[in-house]
PDB file of N, CA and C in Angstrom:
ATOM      1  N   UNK A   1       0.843  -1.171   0.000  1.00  0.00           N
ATOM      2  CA  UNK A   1       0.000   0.000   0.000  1.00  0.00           C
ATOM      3  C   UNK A   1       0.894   1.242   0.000  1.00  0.00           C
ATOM      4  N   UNK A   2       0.523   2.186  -0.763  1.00  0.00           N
ATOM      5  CA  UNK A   2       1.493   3.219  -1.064  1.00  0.00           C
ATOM      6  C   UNK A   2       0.658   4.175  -0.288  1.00  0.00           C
ATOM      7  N   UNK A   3       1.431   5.155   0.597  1.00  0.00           N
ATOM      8  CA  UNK A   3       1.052   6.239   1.184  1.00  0.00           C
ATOM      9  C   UNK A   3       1.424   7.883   0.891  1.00  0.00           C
ATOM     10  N   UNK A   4       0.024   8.700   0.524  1.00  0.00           N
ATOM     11  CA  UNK A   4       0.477   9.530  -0.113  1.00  0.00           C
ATOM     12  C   UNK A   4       0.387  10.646   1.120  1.00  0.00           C
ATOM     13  N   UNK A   5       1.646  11.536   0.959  1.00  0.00           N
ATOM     14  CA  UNK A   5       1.076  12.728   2.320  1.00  0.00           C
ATOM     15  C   UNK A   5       1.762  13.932   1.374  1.00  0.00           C
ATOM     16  N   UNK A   6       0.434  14.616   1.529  1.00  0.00           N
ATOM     17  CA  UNK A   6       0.036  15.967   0.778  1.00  0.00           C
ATOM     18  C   UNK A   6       0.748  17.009   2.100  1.00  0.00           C
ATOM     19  N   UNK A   7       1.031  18.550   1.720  1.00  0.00           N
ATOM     20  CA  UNK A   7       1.512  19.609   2.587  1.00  0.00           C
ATOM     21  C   UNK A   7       0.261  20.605   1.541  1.00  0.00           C
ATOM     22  N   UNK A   8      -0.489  21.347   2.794  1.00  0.00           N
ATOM     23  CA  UNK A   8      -0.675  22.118   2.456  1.00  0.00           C
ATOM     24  C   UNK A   8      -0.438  23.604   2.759  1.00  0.00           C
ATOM     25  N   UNK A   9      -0.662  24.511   1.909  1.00  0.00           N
ATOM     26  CA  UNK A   9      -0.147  25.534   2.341  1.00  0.00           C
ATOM     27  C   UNK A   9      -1.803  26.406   2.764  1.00  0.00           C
ATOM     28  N   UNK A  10      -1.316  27.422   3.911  1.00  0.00           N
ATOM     29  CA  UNK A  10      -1.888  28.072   4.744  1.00  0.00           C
ATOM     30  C   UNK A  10      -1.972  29.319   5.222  1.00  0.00           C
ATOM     31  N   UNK A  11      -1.359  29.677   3.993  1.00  0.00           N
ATOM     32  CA  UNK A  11      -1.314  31.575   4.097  1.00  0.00           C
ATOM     33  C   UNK A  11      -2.830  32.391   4.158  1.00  0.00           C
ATOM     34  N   UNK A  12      -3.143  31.829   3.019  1.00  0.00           N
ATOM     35  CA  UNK A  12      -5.002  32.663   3.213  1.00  0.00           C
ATOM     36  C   UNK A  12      -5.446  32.569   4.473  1.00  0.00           C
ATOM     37  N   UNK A  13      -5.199  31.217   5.227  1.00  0.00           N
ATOM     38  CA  UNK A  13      -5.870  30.715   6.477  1.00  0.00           C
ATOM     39  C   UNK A  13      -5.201  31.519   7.640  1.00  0.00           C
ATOM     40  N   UNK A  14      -4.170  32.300   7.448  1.00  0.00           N
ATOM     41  CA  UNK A  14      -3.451  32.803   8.583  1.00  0.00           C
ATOM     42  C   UNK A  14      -4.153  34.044   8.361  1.00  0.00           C
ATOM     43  N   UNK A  15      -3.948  34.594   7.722  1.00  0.00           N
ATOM     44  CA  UNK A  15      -4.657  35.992   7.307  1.00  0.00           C
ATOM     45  C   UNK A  15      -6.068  35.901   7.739  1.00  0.00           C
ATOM     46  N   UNK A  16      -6.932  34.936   7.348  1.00  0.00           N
ATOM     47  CA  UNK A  16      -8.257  34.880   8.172  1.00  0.00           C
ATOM     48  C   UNK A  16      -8.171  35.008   9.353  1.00  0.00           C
ATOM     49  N   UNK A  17      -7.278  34.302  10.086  1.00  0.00           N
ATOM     50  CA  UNK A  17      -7.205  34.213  11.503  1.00  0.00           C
ATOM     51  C   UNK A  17      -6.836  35.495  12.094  1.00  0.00           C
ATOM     52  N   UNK A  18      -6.448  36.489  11.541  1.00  0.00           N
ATOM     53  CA  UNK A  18      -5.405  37.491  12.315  1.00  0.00           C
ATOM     54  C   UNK A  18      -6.674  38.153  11.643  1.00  0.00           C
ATOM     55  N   UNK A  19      -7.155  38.232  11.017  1.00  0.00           N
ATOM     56  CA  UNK A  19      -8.322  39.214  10.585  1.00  0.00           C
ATOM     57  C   UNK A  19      -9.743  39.270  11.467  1.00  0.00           C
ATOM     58  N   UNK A  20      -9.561  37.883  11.947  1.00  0.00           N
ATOM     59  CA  UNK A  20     -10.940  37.747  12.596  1.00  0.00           C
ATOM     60  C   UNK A  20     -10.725  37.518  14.002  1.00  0.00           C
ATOM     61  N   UNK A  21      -9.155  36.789  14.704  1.00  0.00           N
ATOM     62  CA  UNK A  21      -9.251  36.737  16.024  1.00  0.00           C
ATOM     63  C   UNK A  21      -7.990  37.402  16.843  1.00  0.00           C
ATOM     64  N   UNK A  22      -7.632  37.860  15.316  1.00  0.00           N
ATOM     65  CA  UNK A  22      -6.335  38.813  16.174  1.00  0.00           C
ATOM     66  C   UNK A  22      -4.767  37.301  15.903  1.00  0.00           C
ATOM     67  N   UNK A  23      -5.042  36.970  16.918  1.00  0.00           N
ATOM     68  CA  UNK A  23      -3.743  35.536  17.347  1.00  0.00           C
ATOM     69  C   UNK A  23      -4.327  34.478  16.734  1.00  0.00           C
ATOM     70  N   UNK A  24      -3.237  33.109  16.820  1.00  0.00           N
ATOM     71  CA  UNK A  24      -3.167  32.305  17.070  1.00  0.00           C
ATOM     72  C   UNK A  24      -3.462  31.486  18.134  1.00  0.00           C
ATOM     73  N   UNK A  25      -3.495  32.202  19.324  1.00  0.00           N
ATOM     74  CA  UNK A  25      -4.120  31.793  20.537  1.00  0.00           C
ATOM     75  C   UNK A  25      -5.942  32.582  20.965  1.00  0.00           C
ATOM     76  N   UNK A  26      -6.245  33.169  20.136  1.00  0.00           N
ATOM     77  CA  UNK A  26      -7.445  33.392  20.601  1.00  0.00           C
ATOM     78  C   UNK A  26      -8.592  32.434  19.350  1.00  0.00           C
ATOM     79  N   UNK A  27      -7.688  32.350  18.569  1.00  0.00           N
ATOM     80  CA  UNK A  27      -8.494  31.326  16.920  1.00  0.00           C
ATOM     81  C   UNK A  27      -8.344  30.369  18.035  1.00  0.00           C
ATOM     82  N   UNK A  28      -7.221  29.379  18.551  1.00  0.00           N
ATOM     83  CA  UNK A  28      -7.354  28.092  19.184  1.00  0.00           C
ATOM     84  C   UNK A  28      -8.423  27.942  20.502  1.00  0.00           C
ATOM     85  N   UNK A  29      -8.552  29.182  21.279  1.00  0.00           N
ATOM     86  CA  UNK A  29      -9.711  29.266  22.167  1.00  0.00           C
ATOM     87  C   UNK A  29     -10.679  28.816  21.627  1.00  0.00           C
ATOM     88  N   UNK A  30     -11.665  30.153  20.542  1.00  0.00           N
ATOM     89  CA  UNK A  30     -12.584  30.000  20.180  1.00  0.00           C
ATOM     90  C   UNK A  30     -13.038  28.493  19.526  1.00  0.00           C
ATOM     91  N   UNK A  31     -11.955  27.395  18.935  1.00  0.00           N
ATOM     92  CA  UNK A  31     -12.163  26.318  17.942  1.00  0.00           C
ATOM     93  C   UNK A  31     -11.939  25.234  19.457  1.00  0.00           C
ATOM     94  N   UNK A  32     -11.867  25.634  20.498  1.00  0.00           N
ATOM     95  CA  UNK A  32     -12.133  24.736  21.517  1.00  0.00           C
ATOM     96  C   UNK A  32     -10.905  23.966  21.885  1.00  0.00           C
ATOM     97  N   UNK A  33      -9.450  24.439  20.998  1.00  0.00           N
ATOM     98  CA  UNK A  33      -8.400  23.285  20.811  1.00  0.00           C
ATOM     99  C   UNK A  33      -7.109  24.252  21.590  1.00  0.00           C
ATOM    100  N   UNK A  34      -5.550  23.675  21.947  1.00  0.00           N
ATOM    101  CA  UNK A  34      -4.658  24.537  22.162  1.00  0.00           C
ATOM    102  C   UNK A  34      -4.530  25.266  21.218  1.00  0.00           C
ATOM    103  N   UNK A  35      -3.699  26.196  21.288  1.00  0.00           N
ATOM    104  CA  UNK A  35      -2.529  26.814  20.265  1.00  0.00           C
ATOM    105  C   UNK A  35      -0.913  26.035  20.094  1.00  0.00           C
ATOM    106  N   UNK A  36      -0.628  25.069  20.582  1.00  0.00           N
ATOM    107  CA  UNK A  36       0.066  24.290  20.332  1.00  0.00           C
ATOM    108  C   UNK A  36      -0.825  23.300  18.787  1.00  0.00           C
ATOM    109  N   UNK A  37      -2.237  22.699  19.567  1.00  0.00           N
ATOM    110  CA  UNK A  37      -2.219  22.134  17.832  1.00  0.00           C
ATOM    111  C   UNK A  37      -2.956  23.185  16.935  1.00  0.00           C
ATOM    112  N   UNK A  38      -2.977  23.994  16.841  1.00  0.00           N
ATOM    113  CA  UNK A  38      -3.087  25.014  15.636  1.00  0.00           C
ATOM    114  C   UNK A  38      -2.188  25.176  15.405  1.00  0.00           C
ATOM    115  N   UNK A  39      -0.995  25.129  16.250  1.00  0.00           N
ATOM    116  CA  UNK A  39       0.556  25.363  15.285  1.00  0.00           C
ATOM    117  C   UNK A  39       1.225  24.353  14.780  1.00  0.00           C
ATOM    118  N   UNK A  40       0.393  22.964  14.895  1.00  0.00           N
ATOM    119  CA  UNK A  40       1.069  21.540  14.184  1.00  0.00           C
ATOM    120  C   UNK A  40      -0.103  21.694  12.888  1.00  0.00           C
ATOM    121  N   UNK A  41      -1.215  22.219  13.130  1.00  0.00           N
ATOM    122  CA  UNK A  41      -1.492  22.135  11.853  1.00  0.00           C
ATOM    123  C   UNK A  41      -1.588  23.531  10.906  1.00  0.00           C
ATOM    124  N   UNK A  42      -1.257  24.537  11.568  1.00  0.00           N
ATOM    125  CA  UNK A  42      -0.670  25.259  10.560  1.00  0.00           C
ATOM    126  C   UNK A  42       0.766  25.353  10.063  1.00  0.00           C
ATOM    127  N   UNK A  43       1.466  24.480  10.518  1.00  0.00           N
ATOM    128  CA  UNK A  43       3.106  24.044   9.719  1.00  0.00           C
ATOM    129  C   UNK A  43       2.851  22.229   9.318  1.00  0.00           C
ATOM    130  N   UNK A  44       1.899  22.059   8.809  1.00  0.00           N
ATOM    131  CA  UNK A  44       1.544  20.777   8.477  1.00  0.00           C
ATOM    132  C   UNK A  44       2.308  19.831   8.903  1.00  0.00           C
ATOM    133  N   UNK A  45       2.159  19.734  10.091  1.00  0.00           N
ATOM    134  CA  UNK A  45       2.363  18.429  11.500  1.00  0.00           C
ATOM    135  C   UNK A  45       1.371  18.001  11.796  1.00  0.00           C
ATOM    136  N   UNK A  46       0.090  17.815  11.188  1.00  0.00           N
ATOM    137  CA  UNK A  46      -0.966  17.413  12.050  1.00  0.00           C
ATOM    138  C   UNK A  46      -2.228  17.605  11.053  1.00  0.00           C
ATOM    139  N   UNK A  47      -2.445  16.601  10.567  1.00  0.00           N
ATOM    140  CA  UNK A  47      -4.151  17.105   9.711  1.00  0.00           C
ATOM    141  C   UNK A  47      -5.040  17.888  10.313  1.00  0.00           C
ATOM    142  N   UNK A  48      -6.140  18.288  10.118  1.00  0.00           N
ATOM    143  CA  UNK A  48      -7.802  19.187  10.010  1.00  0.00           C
ATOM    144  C   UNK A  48      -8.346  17.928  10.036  1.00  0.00           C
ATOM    145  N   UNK A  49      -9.377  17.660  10.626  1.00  0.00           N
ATOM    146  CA  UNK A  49     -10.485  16.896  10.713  1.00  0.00           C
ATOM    147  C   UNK A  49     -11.401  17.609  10.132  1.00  0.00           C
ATOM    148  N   UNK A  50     -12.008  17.312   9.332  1.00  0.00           N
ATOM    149  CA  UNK A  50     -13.336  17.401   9.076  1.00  0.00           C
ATOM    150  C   UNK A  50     -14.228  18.574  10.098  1.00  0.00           C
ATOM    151  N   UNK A  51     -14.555  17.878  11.055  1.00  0.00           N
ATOM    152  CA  UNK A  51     -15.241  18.970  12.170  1.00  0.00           C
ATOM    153  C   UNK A  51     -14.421  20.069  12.355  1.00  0.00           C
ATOM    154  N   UNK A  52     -13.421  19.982  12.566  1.00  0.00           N
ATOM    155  CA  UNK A  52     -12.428  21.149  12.474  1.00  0.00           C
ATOM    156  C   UNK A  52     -12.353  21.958  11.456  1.00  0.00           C
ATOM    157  N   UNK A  53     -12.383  21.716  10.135  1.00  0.00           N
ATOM    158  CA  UNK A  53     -12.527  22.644   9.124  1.00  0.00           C
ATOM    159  C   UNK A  53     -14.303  23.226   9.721  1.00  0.00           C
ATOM    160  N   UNK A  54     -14.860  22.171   9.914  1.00  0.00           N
ATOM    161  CA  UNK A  54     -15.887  22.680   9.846  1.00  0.00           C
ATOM    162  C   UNK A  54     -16.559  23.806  10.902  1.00  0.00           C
ATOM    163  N   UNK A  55     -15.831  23.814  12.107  1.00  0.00           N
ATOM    164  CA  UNK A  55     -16.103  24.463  13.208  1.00  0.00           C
ATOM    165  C   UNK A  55     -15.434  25.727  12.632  1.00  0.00           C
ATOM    166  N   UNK A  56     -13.892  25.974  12.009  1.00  0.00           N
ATOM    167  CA  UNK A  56     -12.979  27.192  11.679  1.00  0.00           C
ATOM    168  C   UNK A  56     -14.091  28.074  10.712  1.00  0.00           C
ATOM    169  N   UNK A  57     -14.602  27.180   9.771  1.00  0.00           N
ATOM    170  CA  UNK A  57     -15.085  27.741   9.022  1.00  0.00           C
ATOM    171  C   UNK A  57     -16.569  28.903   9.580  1.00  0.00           C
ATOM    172  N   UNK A  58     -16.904  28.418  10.601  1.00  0.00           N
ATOM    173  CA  UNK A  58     -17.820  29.273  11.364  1.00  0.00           C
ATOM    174  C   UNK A  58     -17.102  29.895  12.391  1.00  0.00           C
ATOM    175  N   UNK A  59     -16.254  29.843  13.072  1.00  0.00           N
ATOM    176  CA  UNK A  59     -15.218  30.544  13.422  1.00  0.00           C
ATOM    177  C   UNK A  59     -15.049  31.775  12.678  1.00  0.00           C
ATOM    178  N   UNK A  60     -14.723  31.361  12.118  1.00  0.00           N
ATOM    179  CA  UNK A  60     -13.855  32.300  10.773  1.00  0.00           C
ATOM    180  C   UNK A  60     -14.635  32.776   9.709  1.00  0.00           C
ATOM    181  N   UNK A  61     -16.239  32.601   9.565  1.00  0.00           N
ATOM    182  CA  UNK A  61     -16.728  33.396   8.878  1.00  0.00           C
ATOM    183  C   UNK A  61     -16.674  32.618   7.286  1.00  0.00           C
ATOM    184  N   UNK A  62     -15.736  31.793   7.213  1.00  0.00           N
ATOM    185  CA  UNK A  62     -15.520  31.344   5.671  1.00  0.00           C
ATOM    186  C   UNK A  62     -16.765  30.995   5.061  1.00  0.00           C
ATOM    187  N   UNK A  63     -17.199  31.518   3.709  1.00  0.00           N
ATOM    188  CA  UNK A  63     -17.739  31.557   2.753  1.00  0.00           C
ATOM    189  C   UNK A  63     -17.724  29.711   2.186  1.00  0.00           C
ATOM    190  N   UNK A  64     -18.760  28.295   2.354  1.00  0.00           N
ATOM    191  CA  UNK A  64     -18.390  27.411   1.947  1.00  0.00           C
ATOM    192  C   UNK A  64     -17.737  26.968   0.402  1.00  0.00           C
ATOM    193  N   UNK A  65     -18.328  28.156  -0.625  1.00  0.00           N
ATOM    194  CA  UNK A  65     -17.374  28.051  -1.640  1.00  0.00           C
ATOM    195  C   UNK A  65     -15.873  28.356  -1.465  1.00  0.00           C
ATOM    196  N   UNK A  66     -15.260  29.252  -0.440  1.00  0.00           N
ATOM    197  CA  UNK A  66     -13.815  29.391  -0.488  1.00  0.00           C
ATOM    198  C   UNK A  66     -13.165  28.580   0.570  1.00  0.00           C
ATOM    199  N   UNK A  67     -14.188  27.435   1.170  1.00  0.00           N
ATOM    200  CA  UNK A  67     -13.035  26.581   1.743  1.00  0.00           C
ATOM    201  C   UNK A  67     -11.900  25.652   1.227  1.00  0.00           C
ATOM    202  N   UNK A  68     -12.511  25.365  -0.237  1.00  0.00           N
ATOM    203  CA  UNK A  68     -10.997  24.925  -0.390  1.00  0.00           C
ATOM    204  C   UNK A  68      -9.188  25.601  -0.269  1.00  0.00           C
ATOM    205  N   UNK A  69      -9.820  26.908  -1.180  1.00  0.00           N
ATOM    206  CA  UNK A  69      -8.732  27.911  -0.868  1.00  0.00           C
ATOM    207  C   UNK A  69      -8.227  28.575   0.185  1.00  0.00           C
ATOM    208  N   UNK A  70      -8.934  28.179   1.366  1.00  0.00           N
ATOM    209  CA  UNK A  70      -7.604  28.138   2.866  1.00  0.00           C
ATOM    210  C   UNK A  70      -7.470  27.255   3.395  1.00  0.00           C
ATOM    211  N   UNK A  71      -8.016  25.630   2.946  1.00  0.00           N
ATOM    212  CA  UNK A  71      -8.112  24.590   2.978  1.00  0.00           C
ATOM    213  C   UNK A  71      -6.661  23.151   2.577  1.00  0.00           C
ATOM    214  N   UNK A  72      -7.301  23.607   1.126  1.00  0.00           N
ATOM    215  CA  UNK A  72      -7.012  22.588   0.250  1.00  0.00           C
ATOM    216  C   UNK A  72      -5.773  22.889  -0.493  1.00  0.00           C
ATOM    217  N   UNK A  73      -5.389  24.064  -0.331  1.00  0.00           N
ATOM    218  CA  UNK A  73      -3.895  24.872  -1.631  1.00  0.00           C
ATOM    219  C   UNK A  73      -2.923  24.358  -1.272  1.00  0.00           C
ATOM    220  N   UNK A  74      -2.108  23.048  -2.323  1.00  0.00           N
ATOM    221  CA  UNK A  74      -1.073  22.511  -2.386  1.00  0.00           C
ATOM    222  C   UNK A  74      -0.201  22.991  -2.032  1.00  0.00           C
ATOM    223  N   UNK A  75       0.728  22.845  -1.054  1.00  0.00           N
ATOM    224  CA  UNK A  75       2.457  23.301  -1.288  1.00  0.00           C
ATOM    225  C   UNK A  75       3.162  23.216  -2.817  1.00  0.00           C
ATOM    226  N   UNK A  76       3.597  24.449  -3.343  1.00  0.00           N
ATOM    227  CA  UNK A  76       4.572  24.044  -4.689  1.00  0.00           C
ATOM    228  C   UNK A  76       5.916  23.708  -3.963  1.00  0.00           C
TER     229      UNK A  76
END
């Protein structure tokens, strides 16, 4: 079985965050989690769950058409 591990990148998603909660530690309050794992998964150490995109995304106001694009945007 071949294992594929994707990096994504997370710039739009930082900019949301500092737009809407200021820090990194007040986004991890509000999403119920540390700021230790918001910082494994914003340096891609650590996947998004599902509920987690899905909670940020109301968090954060995101528009469900533009979740892929602070989501899903490949590392080049």
């Amino acid at each position: 079985m071949v294992s594929l591990t994707v990096s994504f990148q997370y710039n739009k998603l930082r900019g949301r965050i500092k737009e809407m909660c200021a820090t990194n530690e007040e986004f991890a309050k509000r999403m119920g989690l540390s700021s230790a794992v918001i910082s494994l998964k914003l340096n891609n150490k650590s996947q998004w769950t599902q509920s987690e995109i899905y909670k940020a995304v109301e968090v954060l106001q995101i528009e469900s058409a533009d979740v892929p694009a602070y989501f899903f945007t490949p590392e080049v």
